[in-house]
Structures are given as C-alpha cells and as structure tokens.
C-alpha atoms as a PDB file:
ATOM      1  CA  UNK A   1      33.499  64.299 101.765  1.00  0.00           C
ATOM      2  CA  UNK A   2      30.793  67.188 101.429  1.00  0.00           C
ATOM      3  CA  UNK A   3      29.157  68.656  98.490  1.00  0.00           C
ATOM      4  CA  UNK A   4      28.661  72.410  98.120  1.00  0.00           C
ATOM      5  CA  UNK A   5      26.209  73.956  96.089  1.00  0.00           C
ATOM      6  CA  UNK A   6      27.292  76.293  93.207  1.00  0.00           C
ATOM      7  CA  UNK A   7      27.704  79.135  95.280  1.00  0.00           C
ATOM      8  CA  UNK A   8      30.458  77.614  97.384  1.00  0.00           C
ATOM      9  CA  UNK A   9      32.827  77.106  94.556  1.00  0.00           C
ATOM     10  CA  UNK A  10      35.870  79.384  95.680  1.00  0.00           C
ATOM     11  CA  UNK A  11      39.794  79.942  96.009  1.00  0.00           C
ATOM     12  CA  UNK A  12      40.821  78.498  99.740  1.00  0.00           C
ATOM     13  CA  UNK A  13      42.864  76.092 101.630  1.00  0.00           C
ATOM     14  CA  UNK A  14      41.426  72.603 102.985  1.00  0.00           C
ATOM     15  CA  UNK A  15      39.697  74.529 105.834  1.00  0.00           C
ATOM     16  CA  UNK A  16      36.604  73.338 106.760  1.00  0.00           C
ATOM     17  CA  UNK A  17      36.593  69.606 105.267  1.00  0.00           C
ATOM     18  CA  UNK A  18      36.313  70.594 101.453  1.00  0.00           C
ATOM     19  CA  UNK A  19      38.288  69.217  98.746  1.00  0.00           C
ATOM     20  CA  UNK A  20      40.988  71.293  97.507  1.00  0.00           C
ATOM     21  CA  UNK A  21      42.420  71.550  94.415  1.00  0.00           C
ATOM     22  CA  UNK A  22      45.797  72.470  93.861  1.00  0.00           C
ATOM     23  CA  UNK A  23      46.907  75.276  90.945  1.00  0.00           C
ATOM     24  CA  UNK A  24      50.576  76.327  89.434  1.00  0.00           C
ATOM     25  CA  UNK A  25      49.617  79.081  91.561  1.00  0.00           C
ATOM     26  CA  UNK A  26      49.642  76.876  94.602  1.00  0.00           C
ATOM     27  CA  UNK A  27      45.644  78.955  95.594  1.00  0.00           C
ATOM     28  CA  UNK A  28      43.069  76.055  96.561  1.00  0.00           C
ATOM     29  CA  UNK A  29      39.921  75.840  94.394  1.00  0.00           C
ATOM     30  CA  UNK A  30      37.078  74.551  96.416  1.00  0.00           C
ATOM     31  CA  UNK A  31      35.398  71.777  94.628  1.00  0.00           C
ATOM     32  CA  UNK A  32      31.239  72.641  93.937  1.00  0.00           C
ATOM     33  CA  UNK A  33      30.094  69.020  92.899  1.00  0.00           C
ATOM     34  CA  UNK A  34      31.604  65.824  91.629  1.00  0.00           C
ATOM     35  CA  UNK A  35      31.093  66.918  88.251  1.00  0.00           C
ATOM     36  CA  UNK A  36      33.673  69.668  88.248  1.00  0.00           C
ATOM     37  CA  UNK A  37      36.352  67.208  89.485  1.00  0.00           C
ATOM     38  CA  UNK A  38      35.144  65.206  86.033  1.00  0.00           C
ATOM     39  CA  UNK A  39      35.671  68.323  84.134  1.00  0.00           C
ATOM     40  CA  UNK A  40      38.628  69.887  86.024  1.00  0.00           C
ATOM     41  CA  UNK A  41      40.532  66.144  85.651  1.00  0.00           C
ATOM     42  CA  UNK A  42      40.052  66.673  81.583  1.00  0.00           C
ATOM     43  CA  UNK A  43      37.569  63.668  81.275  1.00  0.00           C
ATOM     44  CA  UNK A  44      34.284  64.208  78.938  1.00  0.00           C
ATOM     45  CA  UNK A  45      31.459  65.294  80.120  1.00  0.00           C
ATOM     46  CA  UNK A  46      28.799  63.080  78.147  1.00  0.00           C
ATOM     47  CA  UNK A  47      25.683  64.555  77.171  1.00  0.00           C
ATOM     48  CA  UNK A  48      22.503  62.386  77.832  1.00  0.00           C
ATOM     49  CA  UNK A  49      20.434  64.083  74.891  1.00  0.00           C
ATOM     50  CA  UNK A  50      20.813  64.718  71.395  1.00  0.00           C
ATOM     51  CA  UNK A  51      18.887  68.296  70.728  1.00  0.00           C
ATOM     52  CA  UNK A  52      16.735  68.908  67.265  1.00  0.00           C
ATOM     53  CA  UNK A  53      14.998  71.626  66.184  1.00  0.00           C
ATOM     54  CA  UNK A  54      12.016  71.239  63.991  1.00  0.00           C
ATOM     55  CA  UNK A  55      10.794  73.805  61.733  1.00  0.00           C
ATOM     56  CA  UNK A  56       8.746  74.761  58.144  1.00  0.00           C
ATOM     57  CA  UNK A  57      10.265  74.163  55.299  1.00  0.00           C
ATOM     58  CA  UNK A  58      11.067  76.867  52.797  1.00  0.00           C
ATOM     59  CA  UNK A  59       8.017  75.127  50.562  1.00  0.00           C
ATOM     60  CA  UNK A  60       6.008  72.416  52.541  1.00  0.00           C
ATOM     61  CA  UNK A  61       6.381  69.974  55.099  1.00  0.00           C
ATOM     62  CA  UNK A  62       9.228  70.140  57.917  1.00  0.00           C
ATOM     63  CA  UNK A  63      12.698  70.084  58.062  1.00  0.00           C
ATOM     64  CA  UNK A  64      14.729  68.642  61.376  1.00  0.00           C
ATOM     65  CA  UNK A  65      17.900  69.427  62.375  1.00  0.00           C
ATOM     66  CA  UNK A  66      20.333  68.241  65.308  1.00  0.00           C
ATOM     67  CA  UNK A  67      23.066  70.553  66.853  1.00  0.00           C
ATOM     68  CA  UNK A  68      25.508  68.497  68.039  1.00  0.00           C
ATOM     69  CA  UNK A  69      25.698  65.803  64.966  1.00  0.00           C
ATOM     70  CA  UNK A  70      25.400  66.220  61.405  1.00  0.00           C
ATOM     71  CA  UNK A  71      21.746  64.975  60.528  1.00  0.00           C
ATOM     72  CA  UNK A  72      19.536  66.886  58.755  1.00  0.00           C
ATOM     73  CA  UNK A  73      16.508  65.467  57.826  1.00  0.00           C
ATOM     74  CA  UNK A  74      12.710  66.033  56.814  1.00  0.00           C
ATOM     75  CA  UNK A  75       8.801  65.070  56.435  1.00  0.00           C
ATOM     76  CA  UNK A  76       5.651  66.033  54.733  1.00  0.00           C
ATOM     77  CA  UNK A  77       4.159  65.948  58.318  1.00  0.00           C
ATOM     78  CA  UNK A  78       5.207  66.101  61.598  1.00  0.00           C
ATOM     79  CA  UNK A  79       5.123  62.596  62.559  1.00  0.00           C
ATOM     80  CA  UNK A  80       7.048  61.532  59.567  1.00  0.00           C
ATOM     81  CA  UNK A  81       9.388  64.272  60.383  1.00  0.00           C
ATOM     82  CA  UNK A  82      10.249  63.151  63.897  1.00  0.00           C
ATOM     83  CA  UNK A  83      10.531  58.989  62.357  1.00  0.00           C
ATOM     84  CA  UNK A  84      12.971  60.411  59.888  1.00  0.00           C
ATOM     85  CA  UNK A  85      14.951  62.289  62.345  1.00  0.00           C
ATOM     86  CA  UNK A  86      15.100  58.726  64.857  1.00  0.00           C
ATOM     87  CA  UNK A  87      15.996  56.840  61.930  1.00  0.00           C
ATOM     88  CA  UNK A  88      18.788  59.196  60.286  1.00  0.00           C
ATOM     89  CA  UNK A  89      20.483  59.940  64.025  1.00  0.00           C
ATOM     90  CA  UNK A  90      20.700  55.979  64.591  1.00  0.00           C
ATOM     91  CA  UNK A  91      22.203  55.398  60.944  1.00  0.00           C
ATOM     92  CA  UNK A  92      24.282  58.330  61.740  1.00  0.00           C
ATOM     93  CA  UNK A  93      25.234  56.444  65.293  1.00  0.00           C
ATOM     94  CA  UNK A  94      25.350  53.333  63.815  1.00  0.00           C
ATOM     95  CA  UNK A  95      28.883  51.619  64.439  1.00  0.00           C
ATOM     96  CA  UNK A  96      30.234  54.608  66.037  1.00  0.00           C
ATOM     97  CA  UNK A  97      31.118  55.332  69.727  1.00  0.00           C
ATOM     98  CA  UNK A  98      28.389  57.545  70.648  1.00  0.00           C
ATOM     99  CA  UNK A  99      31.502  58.828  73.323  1.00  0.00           C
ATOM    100  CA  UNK A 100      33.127  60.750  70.445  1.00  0.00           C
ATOM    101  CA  UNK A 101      30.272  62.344  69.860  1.00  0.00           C
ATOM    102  CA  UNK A 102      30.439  63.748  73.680  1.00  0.00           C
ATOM    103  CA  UNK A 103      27.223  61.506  74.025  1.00  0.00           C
ATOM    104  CA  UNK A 104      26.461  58.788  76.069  1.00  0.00           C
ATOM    105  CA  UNK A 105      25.693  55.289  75.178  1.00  0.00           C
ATOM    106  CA  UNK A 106      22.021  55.164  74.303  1.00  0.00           C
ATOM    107  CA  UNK A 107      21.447  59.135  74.239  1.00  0.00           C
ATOM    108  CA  UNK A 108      17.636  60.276  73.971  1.00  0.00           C
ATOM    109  CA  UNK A 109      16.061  62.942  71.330  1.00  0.00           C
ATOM    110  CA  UNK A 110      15.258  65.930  72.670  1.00  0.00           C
ATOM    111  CA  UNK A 111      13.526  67.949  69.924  1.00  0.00           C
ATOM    112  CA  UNK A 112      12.564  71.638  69.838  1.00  0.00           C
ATOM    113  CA  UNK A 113       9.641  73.132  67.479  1.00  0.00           C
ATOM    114  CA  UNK A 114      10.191  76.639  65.932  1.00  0.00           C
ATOM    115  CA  UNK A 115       7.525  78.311  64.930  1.00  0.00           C
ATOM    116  CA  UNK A 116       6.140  81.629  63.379  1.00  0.00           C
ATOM    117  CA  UNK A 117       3.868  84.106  65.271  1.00  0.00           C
ATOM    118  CA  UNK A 118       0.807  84.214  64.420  1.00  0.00           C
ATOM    119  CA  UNK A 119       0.111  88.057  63.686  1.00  0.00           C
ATOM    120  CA  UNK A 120      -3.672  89.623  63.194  1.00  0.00           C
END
C-alpha cells in the first residue's frame, strides 16, 4: 500500500493502487496518510505534548497555564514557575488515563513564553 502526501487526498475510485474509502454517497476518498484512516475510523488521535503558556503576573512573578487540561499554576521566578507547572500537571495526571485527556501515556511539556514589547 502507498502513501500520498497531503496533496493527493481526493474523491476517486481504487485506480491507481490507493486505498479507497467508501461514503453513503458511494464517491471514493483517497486516503493521504495512515493517520487519516485513524481519524476517519473515529479512534483518538493522542496528542504527544501538553502546551503552557507562561506569562507576568498582574503583580509579580509568573503565572502558567495549560490549554488542554485544567492547571493553572505560578512562581516568583521562572524556574519555580516551570517546577510548579511539572508538578501540578502530574498531580493533575495522577491516577487518570492520560487517553481521556486525548494525551498519550507519558506526554511531554511544551511551554510557550508571552511577553510584552519592549517600546522606546
């Protein structure tokens, strides 16, 4: 079986050796990657990373904040900000299946810093 790249995703028959789908509308959907048969077929796609963003607080220090799970956290510096954030998303985790999060088993931190311009 062949892979197309993104661009090949298309209605069509079973022509040419790629996989076909078949709709109520009996039209083929040609397959792009194995990944849209995972989404097509209705199973999860599981993210690999947990996003943050990191900004100032309203007063001092930083706050942290994920998007896709309900931690909020926050640190005088930035250092304690980002241990606060690791240890609140594993207590958060903790005892869960990370799967109904849409996550994958051990998913990684990936943080984002938001900062104001500097202006002259």
């Amino acid at each position: 079986m062949r892979w197309a790249p993104e661009s090949r995703l298309r209605r069509g028959g079973a022509q040419d050796g790629w996989p076909t789908l078949r709709g109520d509308l009996n039209w083929g959907l040609k397959l792009a990657c194995p990944w849209s048969i995972v989404s097509i077929c209705g199973v999860k796609n599981l993210q690999r990373n947990i996003k943050a963003v990191i900004r100032a607080g309203e007063e001092d220090g930083y706050v942290a904040e994920c998007v896709e799970i309900a931690v909020v956290t926050q640190g005088h510096t930035l250092d304690e900000t980002i241990a606060n954030l690791r240890e609140a998303v594993q207590l958060h985790l903790e005892g869960e299946n990370p799967a109904d999060f849409g996550l994958v088993a051990h998913p990684t931190l990936l943080v984002t810093m938001e900062l104001e311009p500097a202006y002259a």
